[in-house]
PDB file of N, CA and C in Angstrom:
ATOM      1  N   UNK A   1     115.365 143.651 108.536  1.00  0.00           N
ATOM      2  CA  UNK A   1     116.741 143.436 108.912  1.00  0.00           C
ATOM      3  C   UNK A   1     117.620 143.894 107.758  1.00  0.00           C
ATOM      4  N   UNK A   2     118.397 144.918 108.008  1.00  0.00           N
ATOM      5  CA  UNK A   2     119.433 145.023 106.943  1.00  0.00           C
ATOM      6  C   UNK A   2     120.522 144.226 106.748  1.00  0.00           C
ATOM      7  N   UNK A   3     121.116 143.508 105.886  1.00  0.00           N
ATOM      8  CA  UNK A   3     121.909 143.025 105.405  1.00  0.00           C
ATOM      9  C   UNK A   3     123.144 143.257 106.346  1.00  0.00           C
ATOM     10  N   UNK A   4     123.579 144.833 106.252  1.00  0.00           N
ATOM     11  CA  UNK A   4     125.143 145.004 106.736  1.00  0.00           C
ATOM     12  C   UNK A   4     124.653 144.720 108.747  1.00  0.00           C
ATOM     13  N   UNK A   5     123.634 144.289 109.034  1.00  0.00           N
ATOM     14  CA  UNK A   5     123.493 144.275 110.410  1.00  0.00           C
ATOM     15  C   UNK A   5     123.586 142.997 110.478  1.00  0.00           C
ATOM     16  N   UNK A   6     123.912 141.839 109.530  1.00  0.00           N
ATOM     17  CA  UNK A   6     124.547 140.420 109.493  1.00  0.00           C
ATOM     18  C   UNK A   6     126.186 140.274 109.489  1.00  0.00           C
ATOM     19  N   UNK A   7     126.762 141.701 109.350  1.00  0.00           N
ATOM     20  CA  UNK A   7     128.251 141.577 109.737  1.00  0.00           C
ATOM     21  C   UNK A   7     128.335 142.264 110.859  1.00  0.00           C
ATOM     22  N   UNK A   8     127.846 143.205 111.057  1.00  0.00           N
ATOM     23  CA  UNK A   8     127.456 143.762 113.011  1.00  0.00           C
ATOM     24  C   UNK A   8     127.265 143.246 113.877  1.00  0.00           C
ATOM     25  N   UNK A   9     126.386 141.940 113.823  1.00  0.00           N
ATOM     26  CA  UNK A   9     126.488 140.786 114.176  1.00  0.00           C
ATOM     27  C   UNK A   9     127.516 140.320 114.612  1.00  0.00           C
ATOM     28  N   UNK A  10     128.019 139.706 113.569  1.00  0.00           N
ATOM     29  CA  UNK A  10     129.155 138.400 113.263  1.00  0.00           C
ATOM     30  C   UNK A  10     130.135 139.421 114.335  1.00  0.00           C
ATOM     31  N   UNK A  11     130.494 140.665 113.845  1.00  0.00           N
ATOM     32  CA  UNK A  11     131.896 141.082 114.483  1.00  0.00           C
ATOM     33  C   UNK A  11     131.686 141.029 115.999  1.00  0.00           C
ATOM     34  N   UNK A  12     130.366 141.411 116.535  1.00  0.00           N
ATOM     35  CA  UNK A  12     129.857 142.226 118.190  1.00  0.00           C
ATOM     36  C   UNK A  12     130.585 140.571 118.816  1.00  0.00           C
ATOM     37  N   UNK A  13     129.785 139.924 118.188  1.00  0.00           N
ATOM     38  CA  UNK A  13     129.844 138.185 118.732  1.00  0.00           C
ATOM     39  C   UNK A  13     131.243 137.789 118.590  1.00  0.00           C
ATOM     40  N   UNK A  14     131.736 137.823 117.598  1.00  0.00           N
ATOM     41  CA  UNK A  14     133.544 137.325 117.471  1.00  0.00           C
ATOM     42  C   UNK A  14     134.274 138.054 118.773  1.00  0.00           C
ATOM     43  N   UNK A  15     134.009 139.339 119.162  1.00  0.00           N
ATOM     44  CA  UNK A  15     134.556 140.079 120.208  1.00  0.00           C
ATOM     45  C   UNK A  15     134.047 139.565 121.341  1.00  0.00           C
ATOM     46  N   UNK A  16     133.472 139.520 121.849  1.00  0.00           N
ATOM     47  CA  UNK A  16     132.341 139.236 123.141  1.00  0.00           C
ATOM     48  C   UNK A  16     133.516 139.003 124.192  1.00  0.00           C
ATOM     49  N   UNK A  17     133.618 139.506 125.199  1.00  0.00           N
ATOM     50  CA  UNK A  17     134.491 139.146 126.143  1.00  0.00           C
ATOM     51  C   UNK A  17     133.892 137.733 127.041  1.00  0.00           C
ATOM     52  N   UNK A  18     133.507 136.505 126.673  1.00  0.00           N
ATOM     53  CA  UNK A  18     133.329 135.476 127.429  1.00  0.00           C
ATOM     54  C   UNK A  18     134.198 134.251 127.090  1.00  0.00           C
ATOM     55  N   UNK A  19     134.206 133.938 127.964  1.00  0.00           N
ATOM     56  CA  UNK A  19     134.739 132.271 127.825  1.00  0.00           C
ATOM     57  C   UNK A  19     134.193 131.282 128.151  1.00  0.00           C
ATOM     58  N   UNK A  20     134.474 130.187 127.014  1.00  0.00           N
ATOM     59  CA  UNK A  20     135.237 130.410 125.864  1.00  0.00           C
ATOM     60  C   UNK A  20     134.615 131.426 125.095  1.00  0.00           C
ATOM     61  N   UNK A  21     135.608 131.543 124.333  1.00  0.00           N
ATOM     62  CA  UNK A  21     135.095 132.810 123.035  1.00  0.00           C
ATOM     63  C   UNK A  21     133.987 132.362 121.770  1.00  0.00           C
ATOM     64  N   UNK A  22     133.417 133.038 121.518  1.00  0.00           N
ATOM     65  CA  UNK A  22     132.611 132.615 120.390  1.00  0.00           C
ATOM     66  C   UNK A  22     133.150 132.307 119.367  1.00  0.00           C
ATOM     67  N   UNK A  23     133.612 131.458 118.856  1.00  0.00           N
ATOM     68  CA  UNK A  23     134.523 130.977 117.414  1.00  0.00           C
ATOM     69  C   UNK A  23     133.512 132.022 115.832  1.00  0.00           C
ATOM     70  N   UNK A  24     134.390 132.060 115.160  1.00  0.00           N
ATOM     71  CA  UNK A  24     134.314 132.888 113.866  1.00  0.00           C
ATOM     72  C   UNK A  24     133.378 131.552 113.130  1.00  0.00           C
ATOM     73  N   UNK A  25     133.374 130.576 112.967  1.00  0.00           N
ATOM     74  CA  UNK A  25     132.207 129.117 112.709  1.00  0.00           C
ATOM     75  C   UNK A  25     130.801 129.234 113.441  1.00  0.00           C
ATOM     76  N   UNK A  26     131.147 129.348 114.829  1.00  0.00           N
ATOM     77  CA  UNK A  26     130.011 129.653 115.766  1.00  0.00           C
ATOM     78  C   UNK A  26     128.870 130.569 115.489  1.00  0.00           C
ATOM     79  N   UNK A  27     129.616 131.887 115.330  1.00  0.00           N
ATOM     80  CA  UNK A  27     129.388 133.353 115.387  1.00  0.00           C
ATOM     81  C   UNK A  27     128.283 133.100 113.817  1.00  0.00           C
ATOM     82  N   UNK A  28     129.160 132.620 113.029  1.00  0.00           N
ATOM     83  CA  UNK A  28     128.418 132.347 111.447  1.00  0.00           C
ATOM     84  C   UNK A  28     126.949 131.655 111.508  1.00  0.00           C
ATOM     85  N   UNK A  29     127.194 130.633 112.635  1.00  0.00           N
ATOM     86  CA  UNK A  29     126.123 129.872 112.536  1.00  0.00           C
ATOM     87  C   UNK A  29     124.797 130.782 113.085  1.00  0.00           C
ATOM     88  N   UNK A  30     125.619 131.212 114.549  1.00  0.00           N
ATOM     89  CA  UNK A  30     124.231 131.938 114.791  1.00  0.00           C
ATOM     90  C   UNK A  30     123.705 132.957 114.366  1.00  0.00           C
ATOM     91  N   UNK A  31     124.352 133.322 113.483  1.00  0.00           N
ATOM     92  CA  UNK A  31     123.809 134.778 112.616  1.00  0.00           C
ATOM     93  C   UNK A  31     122.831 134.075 111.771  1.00  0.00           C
ATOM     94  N   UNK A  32     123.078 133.171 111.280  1.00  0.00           N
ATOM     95  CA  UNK A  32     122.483 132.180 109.829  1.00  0.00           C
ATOM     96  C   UNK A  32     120.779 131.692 110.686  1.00  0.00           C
ATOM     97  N   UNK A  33     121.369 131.180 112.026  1.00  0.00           N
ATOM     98  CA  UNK A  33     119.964 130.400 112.493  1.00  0.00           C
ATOM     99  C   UNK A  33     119.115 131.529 113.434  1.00  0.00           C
ATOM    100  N   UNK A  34     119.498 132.211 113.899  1.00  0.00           N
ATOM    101  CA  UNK A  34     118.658 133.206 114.850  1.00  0.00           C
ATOM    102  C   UNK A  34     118.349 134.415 114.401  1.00  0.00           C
ATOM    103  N   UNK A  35     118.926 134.779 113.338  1.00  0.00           N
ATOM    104  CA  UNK A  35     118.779 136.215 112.554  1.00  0.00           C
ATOM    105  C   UNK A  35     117.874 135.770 111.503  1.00  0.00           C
ATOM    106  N   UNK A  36     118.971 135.690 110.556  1.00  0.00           N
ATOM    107  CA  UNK A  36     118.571 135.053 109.168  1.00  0.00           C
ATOM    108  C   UNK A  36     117.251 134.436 108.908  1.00  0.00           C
ATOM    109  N   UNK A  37     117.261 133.064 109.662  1.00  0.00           N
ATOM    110  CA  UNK A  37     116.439 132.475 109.244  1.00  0.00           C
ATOM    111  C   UNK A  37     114.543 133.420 110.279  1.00  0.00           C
ATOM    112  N   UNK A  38     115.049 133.903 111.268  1.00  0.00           N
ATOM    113  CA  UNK A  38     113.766 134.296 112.061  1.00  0.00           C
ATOM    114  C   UNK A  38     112.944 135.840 111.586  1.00  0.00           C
ATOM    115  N   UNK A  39     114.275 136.074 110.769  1.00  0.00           N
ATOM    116  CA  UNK A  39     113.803 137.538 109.648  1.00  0.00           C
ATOM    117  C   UNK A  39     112.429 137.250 108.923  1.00  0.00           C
ATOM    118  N   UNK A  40     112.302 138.715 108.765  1.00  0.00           N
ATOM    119  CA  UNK A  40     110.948 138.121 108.031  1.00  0.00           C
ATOM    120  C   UNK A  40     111.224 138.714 106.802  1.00  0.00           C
ATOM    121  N   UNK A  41     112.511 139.525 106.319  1.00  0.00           N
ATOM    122  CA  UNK A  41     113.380 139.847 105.304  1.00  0.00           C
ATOM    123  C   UNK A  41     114.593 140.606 105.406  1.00  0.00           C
ATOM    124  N   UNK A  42     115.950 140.510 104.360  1.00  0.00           N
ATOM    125  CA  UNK A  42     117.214 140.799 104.677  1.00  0.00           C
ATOM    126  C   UNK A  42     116.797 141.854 103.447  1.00  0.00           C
ATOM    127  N   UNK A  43     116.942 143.337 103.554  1.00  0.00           N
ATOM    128  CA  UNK A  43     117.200 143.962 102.868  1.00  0.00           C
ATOM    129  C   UNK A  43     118.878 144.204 102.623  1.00  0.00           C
ATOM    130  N   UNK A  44     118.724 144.526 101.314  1.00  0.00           N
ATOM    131  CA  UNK A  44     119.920 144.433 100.744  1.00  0.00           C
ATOM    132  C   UNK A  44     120.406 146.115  99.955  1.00  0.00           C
ATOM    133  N   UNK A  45     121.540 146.930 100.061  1.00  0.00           N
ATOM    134  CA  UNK A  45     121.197 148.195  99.646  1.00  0.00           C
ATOM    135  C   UNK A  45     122.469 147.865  98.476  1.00  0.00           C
ATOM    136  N   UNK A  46     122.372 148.379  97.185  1.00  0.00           N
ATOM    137  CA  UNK A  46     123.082 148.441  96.198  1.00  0.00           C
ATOM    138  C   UNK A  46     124.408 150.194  96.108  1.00  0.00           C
ATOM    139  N   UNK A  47     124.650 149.893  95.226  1.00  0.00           N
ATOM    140  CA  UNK A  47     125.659 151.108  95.004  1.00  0.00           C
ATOM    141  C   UNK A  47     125.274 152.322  95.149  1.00  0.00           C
ATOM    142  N   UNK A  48     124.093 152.880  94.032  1.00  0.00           N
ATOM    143  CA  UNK A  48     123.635 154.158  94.311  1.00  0.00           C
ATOM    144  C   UNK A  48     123.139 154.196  95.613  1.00  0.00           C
ATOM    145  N   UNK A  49     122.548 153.275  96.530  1.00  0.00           N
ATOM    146  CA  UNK A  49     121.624 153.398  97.956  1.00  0.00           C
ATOM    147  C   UNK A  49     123.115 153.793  98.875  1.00  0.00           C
ATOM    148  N   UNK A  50     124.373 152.724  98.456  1.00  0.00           N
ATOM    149  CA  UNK A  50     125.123 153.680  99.896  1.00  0.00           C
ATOM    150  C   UNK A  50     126.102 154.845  99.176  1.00  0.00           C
ATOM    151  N   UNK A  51     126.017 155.345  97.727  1.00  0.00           N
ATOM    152  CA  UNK A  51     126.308 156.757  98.109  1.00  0.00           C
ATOM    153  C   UNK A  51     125.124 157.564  98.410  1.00  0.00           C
ATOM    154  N   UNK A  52     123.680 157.757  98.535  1.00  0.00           N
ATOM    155  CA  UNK A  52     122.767 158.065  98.851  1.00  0.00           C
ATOM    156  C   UNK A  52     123.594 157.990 100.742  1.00  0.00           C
ATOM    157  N   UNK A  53     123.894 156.737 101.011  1.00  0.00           N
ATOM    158  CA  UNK A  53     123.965 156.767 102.716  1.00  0.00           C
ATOM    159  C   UNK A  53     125.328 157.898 102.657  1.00  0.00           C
ATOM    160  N   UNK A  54     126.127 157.450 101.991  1.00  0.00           N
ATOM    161  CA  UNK A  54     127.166 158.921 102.035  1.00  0.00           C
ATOM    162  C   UNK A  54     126.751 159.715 102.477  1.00  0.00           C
ATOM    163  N   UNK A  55     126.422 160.598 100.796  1.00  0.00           N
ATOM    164  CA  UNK A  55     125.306 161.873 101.224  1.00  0.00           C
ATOM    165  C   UNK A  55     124.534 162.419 102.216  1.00  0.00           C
ATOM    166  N   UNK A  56     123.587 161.856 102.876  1.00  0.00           N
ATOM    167  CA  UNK A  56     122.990 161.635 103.785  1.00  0.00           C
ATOM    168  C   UNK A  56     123.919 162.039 105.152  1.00  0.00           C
ATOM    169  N   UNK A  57     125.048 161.321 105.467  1.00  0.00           N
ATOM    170  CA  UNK A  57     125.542 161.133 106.467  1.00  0.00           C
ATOM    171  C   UNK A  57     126.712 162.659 105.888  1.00  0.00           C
ATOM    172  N   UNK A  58     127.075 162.930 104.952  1.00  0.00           N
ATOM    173  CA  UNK A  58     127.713 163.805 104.899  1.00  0.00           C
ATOM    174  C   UNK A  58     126.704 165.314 105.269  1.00  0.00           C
ATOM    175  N   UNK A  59     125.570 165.397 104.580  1.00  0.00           N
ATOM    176  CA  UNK A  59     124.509 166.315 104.799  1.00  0.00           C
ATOM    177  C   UNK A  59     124.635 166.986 106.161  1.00  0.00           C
ATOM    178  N   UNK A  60     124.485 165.917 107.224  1.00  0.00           N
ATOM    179  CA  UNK A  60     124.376 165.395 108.464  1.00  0.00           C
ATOM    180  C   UNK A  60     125.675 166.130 109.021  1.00  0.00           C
ATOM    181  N   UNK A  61     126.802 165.840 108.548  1.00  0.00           N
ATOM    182  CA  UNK A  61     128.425 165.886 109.567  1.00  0.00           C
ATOM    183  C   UNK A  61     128.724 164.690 110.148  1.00  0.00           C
ATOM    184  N   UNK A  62     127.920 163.659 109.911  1.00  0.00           N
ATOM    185  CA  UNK A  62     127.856 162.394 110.687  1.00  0.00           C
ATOM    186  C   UNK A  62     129.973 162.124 110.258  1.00  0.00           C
ATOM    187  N   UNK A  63     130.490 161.622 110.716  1.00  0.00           N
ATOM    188  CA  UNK A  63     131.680 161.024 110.950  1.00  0.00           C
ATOM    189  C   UNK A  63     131.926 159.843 111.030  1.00  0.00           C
ATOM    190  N   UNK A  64     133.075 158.826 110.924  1.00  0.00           N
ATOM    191  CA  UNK A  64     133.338 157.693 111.203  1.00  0.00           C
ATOM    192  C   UNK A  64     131.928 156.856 111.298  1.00  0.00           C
ATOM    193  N   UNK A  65     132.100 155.615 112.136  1.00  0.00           N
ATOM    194  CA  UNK A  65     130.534 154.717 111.901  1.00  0.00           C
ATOM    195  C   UNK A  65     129.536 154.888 112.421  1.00  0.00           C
ATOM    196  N   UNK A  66     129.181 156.180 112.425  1.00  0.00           N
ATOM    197  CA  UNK A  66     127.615 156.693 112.124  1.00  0.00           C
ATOM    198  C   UNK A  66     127.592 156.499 110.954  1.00  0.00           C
ATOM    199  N   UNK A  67     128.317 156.144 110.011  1.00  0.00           N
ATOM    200  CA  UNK A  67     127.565 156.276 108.401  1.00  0.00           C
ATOM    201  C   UNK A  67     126.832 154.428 108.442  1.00  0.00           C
ATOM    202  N   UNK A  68     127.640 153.383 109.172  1.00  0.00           N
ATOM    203  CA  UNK A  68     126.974 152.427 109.578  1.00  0.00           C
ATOM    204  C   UNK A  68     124.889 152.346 109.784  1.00  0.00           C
ATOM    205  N   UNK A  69     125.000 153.167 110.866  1.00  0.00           N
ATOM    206  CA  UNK A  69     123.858 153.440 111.353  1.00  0.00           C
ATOM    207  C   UNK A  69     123.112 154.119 109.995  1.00  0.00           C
ATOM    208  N   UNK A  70     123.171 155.120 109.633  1.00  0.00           N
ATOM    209  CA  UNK A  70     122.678 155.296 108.292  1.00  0.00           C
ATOM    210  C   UNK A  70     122.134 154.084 107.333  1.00  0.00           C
ATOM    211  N   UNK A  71     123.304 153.131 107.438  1.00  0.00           N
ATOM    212  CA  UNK A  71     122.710 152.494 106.363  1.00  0.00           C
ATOM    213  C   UNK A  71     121.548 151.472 107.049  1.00  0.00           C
ATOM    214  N   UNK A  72     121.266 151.268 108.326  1.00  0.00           N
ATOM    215  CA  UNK A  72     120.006 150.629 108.740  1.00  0.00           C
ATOM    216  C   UNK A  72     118.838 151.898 108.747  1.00  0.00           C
ATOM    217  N   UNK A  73     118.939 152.881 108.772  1.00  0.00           N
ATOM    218  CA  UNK A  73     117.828 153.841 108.083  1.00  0.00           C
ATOM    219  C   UNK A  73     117.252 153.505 106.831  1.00  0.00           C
ATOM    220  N   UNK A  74     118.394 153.607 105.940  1.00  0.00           N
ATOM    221  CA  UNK A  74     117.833 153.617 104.632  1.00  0.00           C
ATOM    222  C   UNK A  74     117.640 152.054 104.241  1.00  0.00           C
ATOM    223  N   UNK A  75     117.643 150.977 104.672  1.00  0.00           N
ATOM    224  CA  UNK A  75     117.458 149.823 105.056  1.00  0.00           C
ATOM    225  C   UNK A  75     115.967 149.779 104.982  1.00  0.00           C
ATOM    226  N   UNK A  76     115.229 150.913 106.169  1.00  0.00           N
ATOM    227  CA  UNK A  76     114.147 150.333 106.995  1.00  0.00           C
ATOM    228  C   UNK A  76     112.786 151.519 106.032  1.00  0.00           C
ATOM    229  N   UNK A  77     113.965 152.712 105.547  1.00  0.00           N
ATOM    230  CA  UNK A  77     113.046 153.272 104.738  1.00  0.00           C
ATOM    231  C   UNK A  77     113.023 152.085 103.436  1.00  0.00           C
ATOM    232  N   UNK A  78     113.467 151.895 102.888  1.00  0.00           N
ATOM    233  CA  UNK A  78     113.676 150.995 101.621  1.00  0.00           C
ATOM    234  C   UNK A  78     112.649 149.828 102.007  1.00  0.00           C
ATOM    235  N   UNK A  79     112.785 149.106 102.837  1.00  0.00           N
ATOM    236  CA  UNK A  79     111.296 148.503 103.287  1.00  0.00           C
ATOM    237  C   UNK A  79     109.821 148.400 103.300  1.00  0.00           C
ATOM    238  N   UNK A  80     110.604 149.678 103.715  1.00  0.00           N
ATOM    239  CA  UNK A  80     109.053 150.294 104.364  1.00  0.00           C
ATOM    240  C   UNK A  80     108.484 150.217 104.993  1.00  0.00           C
ATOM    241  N   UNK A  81     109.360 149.958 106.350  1.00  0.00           N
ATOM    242  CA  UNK A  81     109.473 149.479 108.028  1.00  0.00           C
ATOM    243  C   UNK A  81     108.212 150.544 108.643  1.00  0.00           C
ATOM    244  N   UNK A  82     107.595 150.067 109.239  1.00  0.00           N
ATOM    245  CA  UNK A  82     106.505 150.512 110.083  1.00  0.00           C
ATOM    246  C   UNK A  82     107.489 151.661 111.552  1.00  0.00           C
ATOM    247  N   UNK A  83     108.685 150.905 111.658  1.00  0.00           N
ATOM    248  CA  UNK A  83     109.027 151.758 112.859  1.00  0.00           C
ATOM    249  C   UNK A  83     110.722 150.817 112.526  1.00  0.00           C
ATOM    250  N   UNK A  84     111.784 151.527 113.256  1.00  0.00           N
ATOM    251  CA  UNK A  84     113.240 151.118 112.905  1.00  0.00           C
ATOM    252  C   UNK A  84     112.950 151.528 114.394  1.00  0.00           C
ATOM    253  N   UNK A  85     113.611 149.949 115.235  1.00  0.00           N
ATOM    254  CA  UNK A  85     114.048 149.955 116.822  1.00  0.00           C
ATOM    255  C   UNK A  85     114.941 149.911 116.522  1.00  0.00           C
ATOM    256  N   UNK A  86     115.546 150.756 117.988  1.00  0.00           N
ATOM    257  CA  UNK A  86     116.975 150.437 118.632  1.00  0.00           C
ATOM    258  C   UNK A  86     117.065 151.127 120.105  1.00  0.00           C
ATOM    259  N   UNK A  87     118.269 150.798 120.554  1.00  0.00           N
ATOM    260  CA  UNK A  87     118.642 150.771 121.839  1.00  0.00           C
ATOM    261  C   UNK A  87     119.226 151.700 122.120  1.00  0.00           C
ATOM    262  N   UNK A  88     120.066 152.292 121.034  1.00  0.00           N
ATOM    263  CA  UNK A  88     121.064 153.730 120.700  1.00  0.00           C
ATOM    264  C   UNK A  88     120.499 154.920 120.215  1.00  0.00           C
ATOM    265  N   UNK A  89     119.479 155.313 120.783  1.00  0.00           N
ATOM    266  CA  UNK A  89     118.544 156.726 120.270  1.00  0.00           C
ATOM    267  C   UNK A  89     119.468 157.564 120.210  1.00  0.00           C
ATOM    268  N   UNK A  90     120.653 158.084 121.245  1.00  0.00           N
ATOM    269  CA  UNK A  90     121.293 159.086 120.937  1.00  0.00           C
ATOM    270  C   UNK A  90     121.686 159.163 119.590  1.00  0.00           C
ATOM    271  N   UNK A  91     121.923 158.133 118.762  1.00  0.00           N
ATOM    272  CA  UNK A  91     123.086 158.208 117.031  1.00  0.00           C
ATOM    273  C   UNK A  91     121.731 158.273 116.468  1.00  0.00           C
ATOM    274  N   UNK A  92     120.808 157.673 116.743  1.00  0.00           N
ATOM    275  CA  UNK A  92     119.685 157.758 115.686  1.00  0.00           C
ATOM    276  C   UNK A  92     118.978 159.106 115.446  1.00  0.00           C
ATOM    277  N   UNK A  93     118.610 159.822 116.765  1.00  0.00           N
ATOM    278  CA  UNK A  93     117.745 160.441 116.807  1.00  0.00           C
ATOM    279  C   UNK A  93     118.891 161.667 115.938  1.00  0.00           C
ATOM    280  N   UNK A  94     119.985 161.693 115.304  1.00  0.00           N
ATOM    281  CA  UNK A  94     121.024 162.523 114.436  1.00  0.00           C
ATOM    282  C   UNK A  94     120.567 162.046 113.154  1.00  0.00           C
ATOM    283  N   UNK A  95     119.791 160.932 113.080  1.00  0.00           N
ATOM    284  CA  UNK A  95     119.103 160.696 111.577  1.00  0.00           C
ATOM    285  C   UNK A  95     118.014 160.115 111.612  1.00  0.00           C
ATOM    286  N   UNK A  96     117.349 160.160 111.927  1.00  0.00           N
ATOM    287  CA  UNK A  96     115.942 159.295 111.616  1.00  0.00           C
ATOM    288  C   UNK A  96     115.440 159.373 110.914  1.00  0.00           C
ATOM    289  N   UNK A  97     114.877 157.690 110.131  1.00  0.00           N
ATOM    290  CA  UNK A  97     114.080 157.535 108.785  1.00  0.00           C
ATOM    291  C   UNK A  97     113.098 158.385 108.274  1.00  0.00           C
ATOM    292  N   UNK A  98     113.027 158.654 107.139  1.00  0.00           N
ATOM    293  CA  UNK A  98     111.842 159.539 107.054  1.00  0.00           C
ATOM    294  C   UNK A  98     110.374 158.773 106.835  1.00  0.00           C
ATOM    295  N   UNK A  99     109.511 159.717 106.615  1.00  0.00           N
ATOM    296  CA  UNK A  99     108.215 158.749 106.806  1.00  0.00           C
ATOM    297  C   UNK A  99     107.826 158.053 106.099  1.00  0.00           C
ATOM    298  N   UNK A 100     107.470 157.026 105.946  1.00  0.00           N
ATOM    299  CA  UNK A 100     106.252 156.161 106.829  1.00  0.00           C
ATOM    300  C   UNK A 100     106.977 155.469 108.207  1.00  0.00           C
ATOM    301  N   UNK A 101     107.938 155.929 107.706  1.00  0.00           N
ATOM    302  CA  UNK A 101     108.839 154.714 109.172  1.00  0.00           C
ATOM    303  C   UNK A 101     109.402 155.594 110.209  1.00  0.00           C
ATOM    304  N   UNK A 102     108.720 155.728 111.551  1.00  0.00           N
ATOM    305  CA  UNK A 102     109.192 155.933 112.152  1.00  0.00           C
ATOM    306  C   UNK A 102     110.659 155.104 113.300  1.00  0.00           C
ATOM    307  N   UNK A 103     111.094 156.100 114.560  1.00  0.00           N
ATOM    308  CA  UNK A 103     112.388 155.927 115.240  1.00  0.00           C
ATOM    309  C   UNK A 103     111.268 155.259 116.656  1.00  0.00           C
ATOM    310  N   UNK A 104     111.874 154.059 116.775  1.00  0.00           N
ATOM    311  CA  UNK A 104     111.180 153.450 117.963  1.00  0.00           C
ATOM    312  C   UNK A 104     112.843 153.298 119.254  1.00  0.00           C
ATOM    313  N   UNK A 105     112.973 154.245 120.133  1.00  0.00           N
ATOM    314  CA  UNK A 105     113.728 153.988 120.843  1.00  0.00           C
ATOM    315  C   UNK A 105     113.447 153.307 122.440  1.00  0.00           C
ATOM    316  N   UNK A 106     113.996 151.694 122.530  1.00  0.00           N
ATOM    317  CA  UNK A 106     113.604 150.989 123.578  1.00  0.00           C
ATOM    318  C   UNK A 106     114.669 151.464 124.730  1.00  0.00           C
TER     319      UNK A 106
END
């Protein structure tokens, strides 16, 4: 789990079109108890890692928040993730991790 996918989180959930709305307290909690705690680790990327995601995403042409997505690449390479899922193959398959970790699109 990357780190910045604990504010991706928080924001998707603060928005949610239901009612009632998910409170900004709420939203915190369940990031903390259903993410957090069920992780089996929060990678964390430092300064040089996101101009590395810059780079990367500049290399690329990537634009606006595709550089987001980037940084759960280099997240899952930094790991050393067996495979990086997601649901959004179209943005990924514009970067996918390099190896050992492969792009698992569900």
């Amino acid at each position: 789990m990357s780190s910045h996918a604990l504010a991706e989180c928080y924001s998707s959930l603060t928005v949610l079109p239901v009612s009632p709305a998910v409170t900004p307290g709420q939203a915190r909690r369940l990031v903390e108890r259903n993410i957090v705690e069920a992780a089996e680790k929060v990678v964390e990327l430092g300064c040089t890692e996101y101009l590395n995601a810059l780079q990367r995403a500049a290399d690329r042409g990537l634009e606006s928040g595709a550089v987001y997505d980037v940084l759960h690449v280099l997240c899952a390479e930094k790991a050393s993730a067996d495979e990086l899922r997601t649901f959004n193959g179209r943005d990924f398959r514009r970067m996918p991790p390099e190896e050992p970790t492969t792009l698992e699109v569900l």
